[in-house]
C-alpha atoms as a PDB file:
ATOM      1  CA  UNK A   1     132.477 114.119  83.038  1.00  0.00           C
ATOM      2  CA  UNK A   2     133.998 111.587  85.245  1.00  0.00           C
ATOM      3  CA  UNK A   3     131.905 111.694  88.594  1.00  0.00           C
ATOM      4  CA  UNK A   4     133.463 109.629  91.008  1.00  0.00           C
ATOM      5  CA  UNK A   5     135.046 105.977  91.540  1.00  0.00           C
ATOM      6  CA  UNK A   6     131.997 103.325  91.494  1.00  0.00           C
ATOM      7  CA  UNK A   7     134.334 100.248  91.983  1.00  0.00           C
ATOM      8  CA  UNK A   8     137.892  98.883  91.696  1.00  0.00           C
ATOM      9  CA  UNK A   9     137.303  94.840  90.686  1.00  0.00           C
ATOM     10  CA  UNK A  10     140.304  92.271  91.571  1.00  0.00           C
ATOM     11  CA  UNK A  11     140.613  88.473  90.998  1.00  0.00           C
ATOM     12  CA  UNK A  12     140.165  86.513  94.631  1.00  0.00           C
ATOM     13  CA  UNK A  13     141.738  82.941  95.230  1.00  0.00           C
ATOM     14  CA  UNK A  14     138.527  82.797  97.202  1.00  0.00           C
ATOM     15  CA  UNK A  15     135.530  84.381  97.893  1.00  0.00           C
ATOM     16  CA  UNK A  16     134.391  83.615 101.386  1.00  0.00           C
ATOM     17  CA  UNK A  17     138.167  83.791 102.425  1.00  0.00           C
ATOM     18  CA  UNK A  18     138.079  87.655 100.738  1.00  0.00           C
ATOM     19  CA  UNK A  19     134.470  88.180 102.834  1.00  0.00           C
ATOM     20  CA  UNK A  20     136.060  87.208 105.744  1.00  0.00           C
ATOM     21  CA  UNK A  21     138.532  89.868 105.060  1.00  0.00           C
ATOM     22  CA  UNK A  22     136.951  92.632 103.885  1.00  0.00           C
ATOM     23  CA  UNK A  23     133.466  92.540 105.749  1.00  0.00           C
ATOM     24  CA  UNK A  24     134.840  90.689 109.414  1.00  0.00           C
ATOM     25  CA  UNK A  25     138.257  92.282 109.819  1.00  0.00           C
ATOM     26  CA  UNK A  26     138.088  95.890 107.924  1.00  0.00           C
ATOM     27  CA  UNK A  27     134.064  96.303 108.464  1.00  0.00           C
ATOM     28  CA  UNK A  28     133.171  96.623 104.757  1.00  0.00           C
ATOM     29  CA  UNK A  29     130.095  94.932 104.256  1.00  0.00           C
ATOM     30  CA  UNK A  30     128.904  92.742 101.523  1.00  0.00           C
ATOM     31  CA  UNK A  31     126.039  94.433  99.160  1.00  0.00           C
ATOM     32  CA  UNK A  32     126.195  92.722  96.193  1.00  0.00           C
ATOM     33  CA  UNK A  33     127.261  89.681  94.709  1.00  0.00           C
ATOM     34  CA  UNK A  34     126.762  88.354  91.146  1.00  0.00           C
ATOM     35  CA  UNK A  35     127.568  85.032  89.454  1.00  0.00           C
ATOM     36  CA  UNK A  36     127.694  85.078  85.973  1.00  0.00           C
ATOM     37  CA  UNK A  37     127.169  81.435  84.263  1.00  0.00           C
ATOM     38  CA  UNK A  38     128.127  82.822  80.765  1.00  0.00           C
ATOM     39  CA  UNK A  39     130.307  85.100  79.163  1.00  0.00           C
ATOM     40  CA  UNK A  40     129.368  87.733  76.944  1.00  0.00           C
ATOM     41  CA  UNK A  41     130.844  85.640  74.194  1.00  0.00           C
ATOM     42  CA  UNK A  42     128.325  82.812  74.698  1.00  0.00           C
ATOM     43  CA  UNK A  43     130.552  80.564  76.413  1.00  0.00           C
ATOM     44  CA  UNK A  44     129.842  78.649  79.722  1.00  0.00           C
ATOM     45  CA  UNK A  45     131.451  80.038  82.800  1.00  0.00           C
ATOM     46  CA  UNK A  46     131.667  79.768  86.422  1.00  0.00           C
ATOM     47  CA  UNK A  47     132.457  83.685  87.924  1.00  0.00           C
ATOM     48  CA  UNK A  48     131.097  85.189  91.132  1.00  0.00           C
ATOM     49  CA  UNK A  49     131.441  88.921  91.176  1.00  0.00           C
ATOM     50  CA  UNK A  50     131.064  90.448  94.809  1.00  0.00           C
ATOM     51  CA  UNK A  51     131.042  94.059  96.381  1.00  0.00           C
ATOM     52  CA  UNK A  52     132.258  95.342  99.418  1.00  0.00           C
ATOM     53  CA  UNK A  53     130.569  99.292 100.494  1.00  0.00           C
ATOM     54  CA  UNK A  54     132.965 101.869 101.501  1.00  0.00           C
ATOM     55  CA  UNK A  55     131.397 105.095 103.542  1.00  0.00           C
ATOM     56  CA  UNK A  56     131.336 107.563 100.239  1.00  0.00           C
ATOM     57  CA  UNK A  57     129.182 104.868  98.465  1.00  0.00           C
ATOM     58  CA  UNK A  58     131.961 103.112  96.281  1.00  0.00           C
ATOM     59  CA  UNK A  59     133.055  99.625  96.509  1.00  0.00           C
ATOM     60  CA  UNK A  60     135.877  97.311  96.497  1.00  0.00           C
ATOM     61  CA  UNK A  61     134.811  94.285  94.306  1.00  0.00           C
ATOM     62  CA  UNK A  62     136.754  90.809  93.597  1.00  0.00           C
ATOM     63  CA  UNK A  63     135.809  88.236  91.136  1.00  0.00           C
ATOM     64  CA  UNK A  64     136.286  84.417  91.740  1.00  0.00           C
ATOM     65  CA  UNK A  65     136.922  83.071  88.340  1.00  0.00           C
ATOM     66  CA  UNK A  66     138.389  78.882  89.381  1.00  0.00           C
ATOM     67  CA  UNK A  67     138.033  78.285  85.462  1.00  0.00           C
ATOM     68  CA  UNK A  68     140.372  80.925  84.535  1.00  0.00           C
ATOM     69  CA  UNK A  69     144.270  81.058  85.253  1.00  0.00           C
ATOM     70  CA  UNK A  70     145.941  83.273  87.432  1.00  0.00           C
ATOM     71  CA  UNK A  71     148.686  84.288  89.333  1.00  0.00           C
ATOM     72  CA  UNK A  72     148.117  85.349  92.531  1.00  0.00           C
ATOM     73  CA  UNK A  73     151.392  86.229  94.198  1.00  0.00           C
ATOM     74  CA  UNK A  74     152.414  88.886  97.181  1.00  0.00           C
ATOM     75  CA  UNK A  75     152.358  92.699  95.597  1.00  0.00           C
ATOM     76  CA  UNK A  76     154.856  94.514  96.582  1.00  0.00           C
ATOM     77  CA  UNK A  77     153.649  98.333  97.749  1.00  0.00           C
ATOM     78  CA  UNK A  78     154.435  99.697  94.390  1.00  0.00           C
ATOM     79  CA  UNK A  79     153.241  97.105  92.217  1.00  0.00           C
ATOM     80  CA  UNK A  80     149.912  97.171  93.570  1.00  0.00           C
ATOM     81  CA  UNK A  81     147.766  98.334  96.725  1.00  0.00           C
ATOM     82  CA  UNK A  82     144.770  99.629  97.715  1.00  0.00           C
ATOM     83  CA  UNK A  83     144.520 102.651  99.867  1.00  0.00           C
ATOM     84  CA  UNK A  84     141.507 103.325 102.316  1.00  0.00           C
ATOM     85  CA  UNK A  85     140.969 106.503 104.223  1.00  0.00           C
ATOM     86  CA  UNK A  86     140.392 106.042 107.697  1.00  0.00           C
ATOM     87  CA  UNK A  87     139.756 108.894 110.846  1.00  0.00           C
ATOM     88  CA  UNK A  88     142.905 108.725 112.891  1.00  0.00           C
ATOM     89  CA  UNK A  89     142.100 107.256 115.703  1.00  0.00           C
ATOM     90  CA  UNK A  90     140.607 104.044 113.724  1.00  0.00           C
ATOM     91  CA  UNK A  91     144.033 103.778 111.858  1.00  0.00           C
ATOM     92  CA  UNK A  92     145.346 103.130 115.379  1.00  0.00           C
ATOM     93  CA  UNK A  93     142.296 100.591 116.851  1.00  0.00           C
ATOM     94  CA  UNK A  94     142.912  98.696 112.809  1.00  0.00           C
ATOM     95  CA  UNK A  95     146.684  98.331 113.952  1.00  0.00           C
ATOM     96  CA  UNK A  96     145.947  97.208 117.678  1.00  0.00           C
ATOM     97  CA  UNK A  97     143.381  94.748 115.723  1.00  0.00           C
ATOM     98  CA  UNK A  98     145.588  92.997 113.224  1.00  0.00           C
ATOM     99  CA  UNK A  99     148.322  92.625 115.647  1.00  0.00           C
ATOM    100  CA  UNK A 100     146.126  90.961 118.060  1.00  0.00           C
ATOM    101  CA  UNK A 101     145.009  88.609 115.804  1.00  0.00           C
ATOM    102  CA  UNK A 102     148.611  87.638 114.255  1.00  0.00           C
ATOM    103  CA  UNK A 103     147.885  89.530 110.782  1.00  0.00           C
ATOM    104  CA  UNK A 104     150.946  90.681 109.060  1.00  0.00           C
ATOM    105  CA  UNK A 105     150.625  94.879 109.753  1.00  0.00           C
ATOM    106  CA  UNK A 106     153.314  97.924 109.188  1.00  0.00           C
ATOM    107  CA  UNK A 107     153.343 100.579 109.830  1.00  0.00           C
ATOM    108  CA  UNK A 108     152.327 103.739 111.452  1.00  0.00           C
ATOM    109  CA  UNK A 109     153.783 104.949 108.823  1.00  0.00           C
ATOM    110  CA  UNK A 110     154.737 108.649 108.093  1.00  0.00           C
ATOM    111  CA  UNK A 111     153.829 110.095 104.800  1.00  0.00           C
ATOM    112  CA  UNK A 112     153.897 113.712 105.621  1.00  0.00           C
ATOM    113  CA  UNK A 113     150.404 114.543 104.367  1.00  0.00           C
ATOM    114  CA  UNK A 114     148.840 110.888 105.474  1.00  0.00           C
ATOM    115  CA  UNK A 115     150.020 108.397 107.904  1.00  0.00           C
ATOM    116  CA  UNK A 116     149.427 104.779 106.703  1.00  0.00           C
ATOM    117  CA  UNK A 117     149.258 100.750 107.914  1.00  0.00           C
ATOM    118  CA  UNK A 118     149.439  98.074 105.993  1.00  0.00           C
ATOM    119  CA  UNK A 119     148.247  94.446 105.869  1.00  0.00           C
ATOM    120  CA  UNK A 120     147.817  91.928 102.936  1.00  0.00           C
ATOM    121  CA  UNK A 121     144.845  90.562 102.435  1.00  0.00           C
ATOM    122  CA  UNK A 122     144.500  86.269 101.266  1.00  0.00           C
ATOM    123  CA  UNK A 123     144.553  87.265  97.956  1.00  0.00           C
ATOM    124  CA  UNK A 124     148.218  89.068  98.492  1.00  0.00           C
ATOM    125  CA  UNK A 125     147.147  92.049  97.803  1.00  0.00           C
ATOM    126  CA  UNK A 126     148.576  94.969 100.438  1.00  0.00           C
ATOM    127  CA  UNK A 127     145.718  97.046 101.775  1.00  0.00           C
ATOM    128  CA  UNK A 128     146.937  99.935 103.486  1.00  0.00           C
ATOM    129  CA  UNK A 129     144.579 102.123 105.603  1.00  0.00           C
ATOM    130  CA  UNK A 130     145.539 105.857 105.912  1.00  0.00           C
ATOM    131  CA  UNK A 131     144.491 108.670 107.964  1.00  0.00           C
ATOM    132  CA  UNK A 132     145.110 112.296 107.068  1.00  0.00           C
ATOM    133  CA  UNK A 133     146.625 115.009 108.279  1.00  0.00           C
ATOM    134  CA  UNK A 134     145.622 118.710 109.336  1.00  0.00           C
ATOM    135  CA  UNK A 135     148.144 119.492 106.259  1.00  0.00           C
ATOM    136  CA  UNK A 136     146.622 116.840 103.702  1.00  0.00           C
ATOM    137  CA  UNK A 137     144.449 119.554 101.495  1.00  0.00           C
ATOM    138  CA  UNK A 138     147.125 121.840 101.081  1.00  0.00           C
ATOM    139  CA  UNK A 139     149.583 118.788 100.250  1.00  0.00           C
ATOM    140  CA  UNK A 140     147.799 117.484  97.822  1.00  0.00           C
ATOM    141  CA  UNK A 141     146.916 120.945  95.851  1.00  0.00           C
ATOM    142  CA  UNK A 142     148.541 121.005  92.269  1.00  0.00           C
ATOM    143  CA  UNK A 143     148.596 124.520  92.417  1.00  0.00           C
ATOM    144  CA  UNK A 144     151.029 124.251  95.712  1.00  0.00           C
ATOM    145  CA  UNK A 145     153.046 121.436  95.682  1.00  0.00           C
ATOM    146  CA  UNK A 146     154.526 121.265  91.981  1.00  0.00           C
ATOM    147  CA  UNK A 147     153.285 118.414  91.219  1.00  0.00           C
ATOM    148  CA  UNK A 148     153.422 118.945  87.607  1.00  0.00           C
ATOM    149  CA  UNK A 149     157.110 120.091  87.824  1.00  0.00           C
ATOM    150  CA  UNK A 150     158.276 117.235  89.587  1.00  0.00           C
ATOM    151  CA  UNK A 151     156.835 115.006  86.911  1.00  0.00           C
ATOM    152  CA  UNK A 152     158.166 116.763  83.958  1.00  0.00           C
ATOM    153  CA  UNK A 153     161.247 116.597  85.901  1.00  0.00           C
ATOM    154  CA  UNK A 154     161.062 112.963  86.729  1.00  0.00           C
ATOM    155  CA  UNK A 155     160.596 112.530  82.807  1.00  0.00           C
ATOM    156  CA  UNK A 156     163.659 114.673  81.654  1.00  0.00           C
ATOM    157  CA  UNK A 157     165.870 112.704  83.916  1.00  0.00           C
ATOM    158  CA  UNK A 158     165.071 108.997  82.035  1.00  0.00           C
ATOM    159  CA  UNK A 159     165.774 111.082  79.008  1.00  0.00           C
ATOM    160  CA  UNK A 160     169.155 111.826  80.125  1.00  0.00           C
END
């Protein structure tokens, strides 16, 4: 049985750039960091491998790989983002934050069940921070919300 989420890994342009990030702006700090010198294969390689601690004891990771191509380009929201939880009054200090110091931010932004901000971190990715509401639980419950049904009828429709 799956037991929880240990770490999401992503490919950074840069690694200190990415620290600077994730640890000085968000507050994640840095517990780990590997370099691997060779891959698994036997050939020589140049990778460092660091991780970032969220509250529940997961992390966000990134891997600097400068031997190994890449295309590191601005995700859009639905191509790719990461989603934080934060308590709501942090979602608003994070937005006071990033504006102050010139970040690119959205947001508050209302999802109904959360409300979200988002930034993009120097790799492109969009990070978006979200807070939830008293509603959230019930929202997301399978058993209440139909999420099944709206699936099944997202699928008949490209059928059609």
């Amino acid at each position: 049985m799956i037991k929880g989420l240990h770490h999401n890994a992503y490919r950074c342009r840069d690694s200190e750039q990415t620290r600077q990030f994730y640890e000085d702006f968000l507050g994640l700090p840095l517990s780990g960091s590997l370099e691997i010198s060779e891959t698994k294969t036997g050939r020589p390689t140049a990778v460092l491998h660091t991780f970032y601690r969220l509250d529940d004891g997961s992390y966000l990771a990134f891997f600097e790989a400068p031997d190994q191509p890449f295309e590191f380009k601005d995700q859009h929201d639905y191509d790719l983002h990461i989603a934080l939880e934060v308590e709501p009054k942090v979602l608003h200090e994070m937005l006071e934050k990033g504006k102050a110091q010139g970040r690119e931010v959205r947001g508050i932004s209302d999802h109904h069940f959360i409300d979200s901000i988002y930034f993009r971190d120097p790799n492109g990715y969009v990070i978006e921070l979200c807070a939830k509401r008293a509603n959230h639980d019930a929202d997301m419950d399978p058993k209440r919300n139909g999420a099944r049904e709206k699936l099944e009828r997202w699928t008949a429709g490209k059928r059609a």
